[in-house]
C-alpha atoms as a PDB file:
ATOM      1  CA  UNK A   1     -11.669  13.733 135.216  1.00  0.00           C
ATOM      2  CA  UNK A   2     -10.520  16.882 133.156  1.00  0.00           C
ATOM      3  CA  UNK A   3     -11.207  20.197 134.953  1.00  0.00           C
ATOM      4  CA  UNK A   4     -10.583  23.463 133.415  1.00  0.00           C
ATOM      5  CA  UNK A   5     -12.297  26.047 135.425  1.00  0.00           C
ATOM      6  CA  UNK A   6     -13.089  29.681 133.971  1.00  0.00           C
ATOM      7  CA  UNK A   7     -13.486  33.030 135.888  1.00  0.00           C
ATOM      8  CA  UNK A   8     -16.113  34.221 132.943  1.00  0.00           C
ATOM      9  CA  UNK A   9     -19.117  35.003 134.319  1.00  0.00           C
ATOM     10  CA  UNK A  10     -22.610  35.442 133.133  1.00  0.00           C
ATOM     11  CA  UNK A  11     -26.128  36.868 134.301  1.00  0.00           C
ATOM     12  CA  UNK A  12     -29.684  37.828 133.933  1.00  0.00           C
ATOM     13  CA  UNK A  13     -29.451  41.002 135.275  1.00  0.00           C
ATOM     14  CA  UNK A  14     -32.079  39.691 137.696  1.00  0.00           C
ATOM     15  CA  UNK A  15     -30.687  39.161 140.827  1.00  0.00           C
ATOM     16  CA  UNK A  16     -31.016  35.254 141.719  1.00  0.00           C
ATOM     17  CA  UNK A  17     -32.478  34.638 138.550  1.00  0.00           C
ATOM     18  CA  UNK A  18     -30.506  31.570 136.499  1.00  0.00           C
ATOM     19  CA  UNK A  19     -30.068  31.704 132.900  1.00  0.00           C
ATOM     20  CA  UNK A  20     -29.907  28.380 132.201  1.00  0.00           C
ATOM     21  CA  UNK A  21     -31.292  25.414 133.571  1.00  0.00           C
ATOM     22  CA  UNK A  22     -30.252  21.672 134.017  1.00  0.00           C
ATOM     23  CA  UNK A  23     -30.370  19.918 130.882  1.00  0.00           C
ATOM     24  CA  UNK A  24     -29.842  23.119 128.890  1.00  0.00           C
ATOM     25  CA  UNK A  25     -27.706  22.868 125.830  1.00  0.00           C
ATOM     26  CA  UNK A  26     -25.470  26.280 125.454  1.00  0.00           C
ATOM     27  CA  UNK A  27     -22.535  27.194 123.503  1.00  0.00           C
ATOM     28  CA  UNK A  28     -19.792  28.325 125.672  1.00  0.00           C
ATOM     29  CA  UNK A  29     -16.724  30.385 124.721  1.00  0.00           C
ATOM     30  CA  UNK A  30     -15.955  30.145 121.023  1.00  0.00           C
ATOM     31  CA  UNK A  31     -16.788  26.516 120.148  1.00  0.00           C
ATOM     32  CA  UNK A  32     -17.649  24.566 123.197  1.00  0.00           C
ATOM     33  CA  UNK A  33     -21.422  22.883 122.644  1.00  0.00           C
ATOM     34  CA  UNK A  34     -22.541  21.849 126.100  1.00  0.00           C
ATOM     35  CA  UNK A  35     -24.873  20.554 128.506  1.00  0.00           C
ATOM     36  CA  UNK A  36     -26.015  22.167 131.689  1.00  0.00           C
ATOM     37  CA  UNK A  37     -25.556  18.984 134.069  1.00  0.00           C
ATOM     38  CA  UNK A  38     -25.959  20.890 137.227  1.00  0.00           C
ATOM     39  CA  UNK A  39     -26.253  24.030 138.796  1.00  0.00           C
ATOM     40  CA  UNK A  40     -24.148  24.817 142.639  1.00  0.00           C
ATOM     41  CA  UNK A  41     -20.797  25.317 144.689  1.00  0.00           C
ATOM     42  CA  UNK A  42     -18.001  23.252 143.477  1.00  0.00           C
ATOM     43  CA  UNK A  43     -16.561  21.512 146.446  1.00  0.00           C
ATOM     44  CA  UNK A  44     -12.870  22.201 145.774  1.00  0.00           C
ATOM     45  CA  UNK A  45     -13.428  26.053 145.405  1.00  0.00           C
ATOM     46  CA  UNK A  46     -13.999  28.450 149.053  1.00  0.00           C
ATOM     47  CA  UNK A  47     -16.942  31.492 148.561  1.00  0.00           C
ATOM     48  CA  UNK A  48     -20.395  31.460 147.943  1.00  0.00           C
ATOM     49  CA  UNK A  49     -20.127  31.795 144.305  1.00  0.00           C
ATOM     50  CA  UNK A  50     -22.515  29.318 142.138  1.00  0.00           C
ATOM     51  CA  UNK A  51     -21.571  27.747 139.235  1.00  0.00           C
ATOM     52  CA  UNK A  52     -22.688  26.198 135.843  1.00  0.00           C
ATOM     53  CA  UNK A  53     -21.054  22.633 135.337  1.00  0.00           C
ATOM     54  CA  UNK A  54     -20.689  22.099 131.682  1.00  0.00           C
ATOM     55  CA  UNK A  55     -19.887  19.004 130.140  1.00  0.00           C
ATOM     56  CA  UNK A  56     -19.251  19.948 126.499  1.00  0.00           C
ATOM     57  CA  UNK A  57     -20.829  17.185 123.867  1.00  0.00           C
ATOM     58  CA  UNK A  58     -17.557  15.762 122.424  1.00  0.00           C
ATOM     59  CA  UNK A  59     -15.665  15.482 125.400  1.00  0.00           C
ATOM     60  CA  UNK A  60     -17.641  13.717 128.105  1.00  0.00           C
ATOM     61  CA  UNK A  61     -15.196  13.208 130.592  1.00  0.00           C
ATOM     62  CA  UNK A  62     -14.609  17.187 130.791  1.00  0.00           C
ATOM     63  CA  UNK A  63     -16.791  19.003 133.194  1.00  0.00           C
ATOM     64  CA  UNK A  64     -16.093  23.429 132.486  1.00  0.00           C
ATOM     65  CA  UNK A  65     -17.067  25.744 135.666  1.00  0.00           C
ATOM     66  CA  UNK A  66     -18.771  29.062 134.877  1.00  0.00           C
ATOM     67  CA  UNK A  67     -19.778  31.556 137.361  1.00  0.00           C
ATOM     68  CA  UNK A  68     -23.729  32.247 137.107  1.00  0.00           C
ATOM     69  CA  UNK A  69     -23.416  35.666 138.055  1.00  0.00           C
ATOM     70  CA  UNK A  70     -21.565  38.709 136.085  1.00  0.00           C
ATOM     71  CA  UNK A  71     -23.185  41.541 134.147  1.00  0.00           C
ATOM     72  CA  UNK A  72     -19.738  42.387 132.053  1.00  0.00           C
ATOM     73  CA  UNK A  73     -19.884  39.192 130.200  1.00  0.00           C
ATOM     74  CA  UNK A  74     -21.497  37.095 127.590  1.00  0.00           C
ATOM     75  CA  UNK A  75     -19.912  34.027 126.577  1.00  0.00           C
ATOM     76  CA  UNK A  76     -22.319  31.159 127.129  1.00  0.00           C
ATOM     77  CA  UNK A  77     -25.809  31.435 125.105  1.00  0.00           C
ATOM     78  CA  UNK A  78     -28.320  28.853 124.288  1.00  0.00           C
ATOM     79  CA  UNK A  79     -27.930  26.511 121.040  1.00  0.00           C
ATOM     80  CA  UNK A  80     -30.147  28.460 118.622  1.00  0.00           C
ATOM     81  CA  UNK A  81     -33.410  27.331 117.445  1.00  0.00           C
ATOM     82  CA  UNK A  82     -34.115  24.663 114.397  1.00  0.00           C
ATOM     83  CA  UNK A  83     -36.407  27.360 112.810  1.00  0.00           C
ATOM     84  CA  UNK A  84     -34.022  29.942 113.352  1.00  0.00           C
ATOM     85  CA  UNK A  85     -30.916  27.354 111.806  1.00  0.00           C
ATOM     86  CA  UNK A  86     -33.103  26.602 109.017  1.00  0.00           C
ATOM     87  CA  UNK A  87     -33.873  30.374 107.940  1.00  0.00           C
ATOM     88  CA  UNK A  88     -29.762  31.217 108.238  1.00  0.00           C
ATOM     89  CA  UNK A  89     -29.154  28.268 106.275  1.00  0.00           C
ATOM     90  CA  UNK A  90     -31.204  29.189 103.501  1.00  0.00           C
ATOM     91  CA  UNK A  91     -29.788  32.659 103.498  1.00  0.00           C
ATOM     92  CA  UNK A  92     -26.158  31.289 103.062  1.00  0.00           C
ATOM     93  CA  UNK A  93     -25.688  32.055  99.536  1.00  0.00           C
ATOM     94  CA  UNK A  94     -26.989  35.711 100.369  1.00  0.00           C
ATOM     95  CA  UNK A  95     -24.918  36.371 103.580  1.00  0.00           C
ATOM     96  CA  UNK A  96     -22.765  38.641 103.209  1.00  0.00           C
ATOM     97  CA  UNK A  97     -18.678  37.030 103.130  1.00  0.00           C
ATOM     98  CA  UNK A  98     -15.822  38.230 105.474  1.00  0.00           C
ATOM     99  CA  UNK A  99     -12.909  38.427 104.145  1.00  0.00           C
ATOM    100  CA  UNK A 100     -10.592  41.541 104.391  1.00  0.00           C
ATOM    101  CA  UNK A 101      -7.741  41.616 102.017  1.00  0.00           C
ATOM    102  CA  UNK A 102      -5.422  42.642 104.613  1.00  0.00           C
ATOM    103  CA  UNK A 103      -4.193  40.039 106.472  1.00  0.00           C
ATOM    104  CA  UNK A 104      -3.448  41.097 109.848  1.00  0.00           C
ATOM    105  CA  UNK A 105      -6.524  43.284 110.271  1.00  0.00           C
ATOM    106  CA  UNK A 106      -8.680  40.251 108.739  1.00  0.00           C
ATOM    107  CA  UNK A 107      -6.566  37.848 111.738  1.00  0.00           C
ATOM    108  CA  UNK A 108      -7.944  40.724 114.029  1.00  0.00           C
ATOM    109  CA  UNK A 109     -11.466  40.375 112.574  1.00  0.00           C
ATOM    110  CA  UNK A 110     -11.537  36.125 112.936  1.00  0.00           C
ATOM    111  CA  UNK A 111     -10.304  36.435 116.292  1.00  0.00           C
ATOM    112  CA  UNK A 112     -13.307  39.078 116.980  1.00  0.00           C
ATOM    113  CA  UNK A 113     -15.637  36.653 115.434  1.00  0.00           C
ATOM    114  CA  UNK A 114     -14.629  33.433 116.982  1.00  0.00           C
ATOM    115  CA  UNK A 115     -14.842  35.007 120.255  1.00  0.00           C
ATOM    116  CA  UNK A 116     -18.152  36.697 119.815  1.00  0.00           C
ATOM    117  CA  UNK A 117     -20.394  33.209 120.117  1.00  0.00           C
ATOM    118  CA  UNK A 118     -22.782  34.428 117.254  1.00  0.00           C
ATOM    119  CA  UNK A 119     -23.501  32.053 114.713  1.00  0.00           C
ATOM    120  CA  UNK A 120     -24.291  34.535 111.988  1.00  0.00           C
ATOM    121  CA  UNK A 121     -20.907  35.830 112.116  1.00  0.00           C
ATOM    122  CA  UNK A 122     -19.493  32.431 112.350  1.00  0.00           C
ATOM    123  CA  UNK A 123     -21.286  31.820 108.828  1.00  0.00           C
ATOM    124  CA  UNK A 124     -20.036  34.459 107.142  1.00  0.00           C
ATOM    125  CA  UNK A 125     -16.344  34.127 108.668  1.00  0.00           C
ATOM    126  CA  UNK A 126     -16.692  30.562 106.977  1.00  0.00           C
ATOM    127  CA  UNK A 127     -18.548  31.670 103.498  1.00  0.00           C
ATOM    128  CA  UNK A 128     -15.168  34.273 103.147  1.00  0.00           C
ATOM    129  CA  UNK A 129     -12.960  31.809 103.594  1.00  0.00           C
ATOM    130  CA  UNK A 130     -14.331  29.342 101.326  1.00  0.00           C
ATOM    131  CA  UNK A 131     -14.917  31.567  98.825  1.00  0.00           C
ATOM    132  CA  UNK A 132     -11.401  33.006  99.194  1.00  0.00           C
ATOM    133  CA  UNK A 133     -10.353  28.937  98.644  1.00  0.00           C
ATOM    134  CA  UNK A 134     -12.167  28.680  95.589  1.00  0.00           C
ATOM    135  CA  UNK A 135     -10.587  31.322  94.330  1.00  0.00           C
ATOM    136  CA  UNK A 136      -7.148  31.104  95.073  1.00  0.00           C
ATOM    137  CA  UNK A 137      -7.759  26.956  94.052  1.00  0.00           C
ATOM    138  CA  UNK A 138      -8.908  28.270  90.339  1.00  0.00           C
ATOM    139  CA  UNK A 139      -5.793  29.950  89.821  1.00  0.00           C
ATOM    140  CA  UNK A 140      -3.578  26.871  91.540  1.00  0.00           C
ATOM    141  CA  UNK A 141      -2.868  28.046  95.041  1.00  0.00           C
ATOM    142  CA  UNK A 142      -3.339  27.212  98.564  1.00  0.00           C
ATOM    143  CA  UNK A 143      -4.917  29.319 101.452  1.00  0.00           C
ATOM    144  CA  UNK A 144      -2.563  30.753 103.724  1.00  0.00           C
ATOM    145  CA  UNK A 145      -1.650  28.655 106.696  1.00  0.00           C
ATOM    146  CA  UNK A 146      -3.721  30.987 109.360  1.00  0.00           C
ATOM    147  CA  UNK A 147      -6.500  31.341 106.947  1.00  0.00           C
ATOM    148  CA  UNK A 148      -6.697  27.671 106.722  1.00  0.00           C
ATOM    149  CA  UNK A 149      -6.337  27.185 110.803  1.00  0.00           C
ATOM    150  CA  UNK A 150      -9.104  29.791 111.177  1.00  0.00           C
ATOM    151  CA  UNK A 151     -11.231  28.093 108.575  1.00  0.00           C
ATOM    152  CA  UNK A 152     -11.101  24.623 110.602  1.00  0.00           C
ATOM    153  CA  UNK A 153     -11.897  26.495 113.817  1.00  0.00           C
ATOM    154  CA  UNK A 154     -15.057  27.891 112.739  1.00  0.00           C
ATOM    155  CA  UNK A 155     -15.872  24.750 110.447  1.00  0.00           C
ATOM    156  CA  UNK A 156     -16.058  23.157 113.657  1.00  0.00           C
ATOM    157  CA  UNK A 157     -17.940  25.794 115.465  1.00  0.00           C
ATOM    158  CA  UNK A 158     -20.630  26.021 113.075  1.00  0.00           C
ATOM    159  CA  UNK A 159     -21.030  22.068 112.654  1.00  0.00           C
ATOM    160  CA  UNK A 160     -20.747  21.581 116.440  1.00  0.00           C
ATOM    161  CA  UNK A 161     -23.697  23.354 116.917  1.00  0.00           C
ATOM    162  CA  UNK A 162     -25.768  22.375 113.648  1.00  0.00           C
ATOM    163  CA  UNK A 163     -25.170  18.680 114.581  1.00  0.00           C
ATOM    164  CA  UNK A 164     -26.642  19.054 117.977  1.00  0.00           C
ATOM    165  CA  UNK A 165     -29.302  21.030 116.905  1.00  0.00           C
ATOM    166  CA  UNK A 166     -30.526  19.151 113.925  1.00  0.00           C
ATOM    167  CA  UNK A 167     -29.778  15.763 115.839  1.00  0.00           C
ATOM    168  CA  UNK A 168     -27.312  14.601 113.551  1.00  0.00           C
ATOM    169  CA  UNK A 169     -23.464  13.701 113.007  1.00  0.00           C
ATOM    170  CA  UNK A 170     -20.702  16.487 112.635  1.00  0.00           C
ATOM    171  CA  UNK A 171     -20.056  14.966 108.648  1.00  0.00           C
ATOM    172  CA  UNK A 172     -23.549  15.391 108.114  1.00  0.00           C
ATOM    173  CA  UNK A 173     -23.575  19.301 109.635  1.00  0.00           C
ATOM    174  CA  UNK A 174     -20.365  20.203 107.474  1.00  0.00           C
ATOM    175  CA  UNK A 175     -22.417  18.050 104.605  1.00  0.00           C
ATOM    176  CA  UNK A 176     -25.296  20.028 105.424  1.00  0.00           C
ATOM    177  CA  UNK A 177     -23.357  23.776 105.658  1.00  0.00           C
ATOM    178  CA  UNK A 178     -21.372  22.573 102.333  1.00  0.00           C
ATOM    179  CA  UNK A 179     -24.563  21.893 100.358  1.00  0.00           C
ATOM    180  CA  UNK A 180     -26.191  25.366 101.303  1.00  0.00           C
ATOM    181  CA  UNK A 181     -23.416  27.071 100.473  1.00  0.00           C
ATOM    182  CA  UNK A 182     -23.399  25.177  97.160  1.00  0.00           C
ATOM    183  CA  UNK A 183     -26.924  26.165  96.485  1.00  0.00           C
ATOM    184  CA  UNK A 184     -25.323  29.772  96.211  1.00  0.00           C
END
């Protein structure tokens, strides 16, 4: 078995009081769509600390460790809502697009946004960069090789999440995020 185990820690603010529950699906770090399989003390660690075992959704054999307990940070939330999915969706082609001209401060803005778990952003990091393909594609160029590495990272954010929470296959999410963007 694959463990990776991360120091990130997240709370209620209650003391006690869990977050999540078994069975939970959450997004965890950047990407990482996964299932709450159990909540406890990990045998190979010492302390009293409890921990979140997270199996993420395409990687079964990987169990991720996350502290239940921190007020400082935020980086596992719960898989948003069908309704709420829907309603984003539709607002694709009226989200507004990231895309700075500058490239290192835009580099600084992705990173922001991949790291900040919220799908919103993750939509209109994606819209920006596939609207800054189009363009650069009508006049016979490429994207730029980190534009193009950022573009597949939140491609697979985005359909990570809209697969599991439409119930469907990661073609049909980027299918599904393709054809509401069309609609634009």
């Amino acid at each position: 078995m694959n463990l990776r185990i991360f120091k990130w820690l997240h709370r209620t603010g209650k003391q006690g009081e869990k977050l999540y529950r078994v069975s939970d699906v959450v997004v965890y770090g950047c990407s990482e769509v996964c299932s709450v399989m159990r909540i406890g003390f990990p045998d190979f660690l010492d302390g009293g600390a409890e921990y979140y075992y997270l199996q993420p959704l395409c990687c079964k054999g990987t169990t991720l460790y996350v502290k239940t307990e921190n007020p400082k940070k935020r980086i596992v939330r719960k898989i948003m809502s069908g309704p709420n999915a829907e309603k984003l969706l539709a607002e694709i082609p009226k989200l507004k697009s990231l895309y700075n001209e500058d490239e290192r401060q835009r580099q600084k803005e992705y990173a922001e946004v991949l790291h900040s778990c919220e799908f919103e952003k993750w939509l209109q990091m994606w819209k920006g960069i596939k609207e800054e393909k189009r363009r650069r594609l009508a006049h016979v160029k490429k994207l730029g090789i980190s534009d193009e590495q950022n573009l597949k990272k939140v491609e697979a954010s985005l359909c990570a999440e809209t697969a599991e929470i439409f119930q469907i296959s990661i073609e049909q999410a980027g299918d599904r995020l393709n054809g509401a963007l069309a609609e634009g």
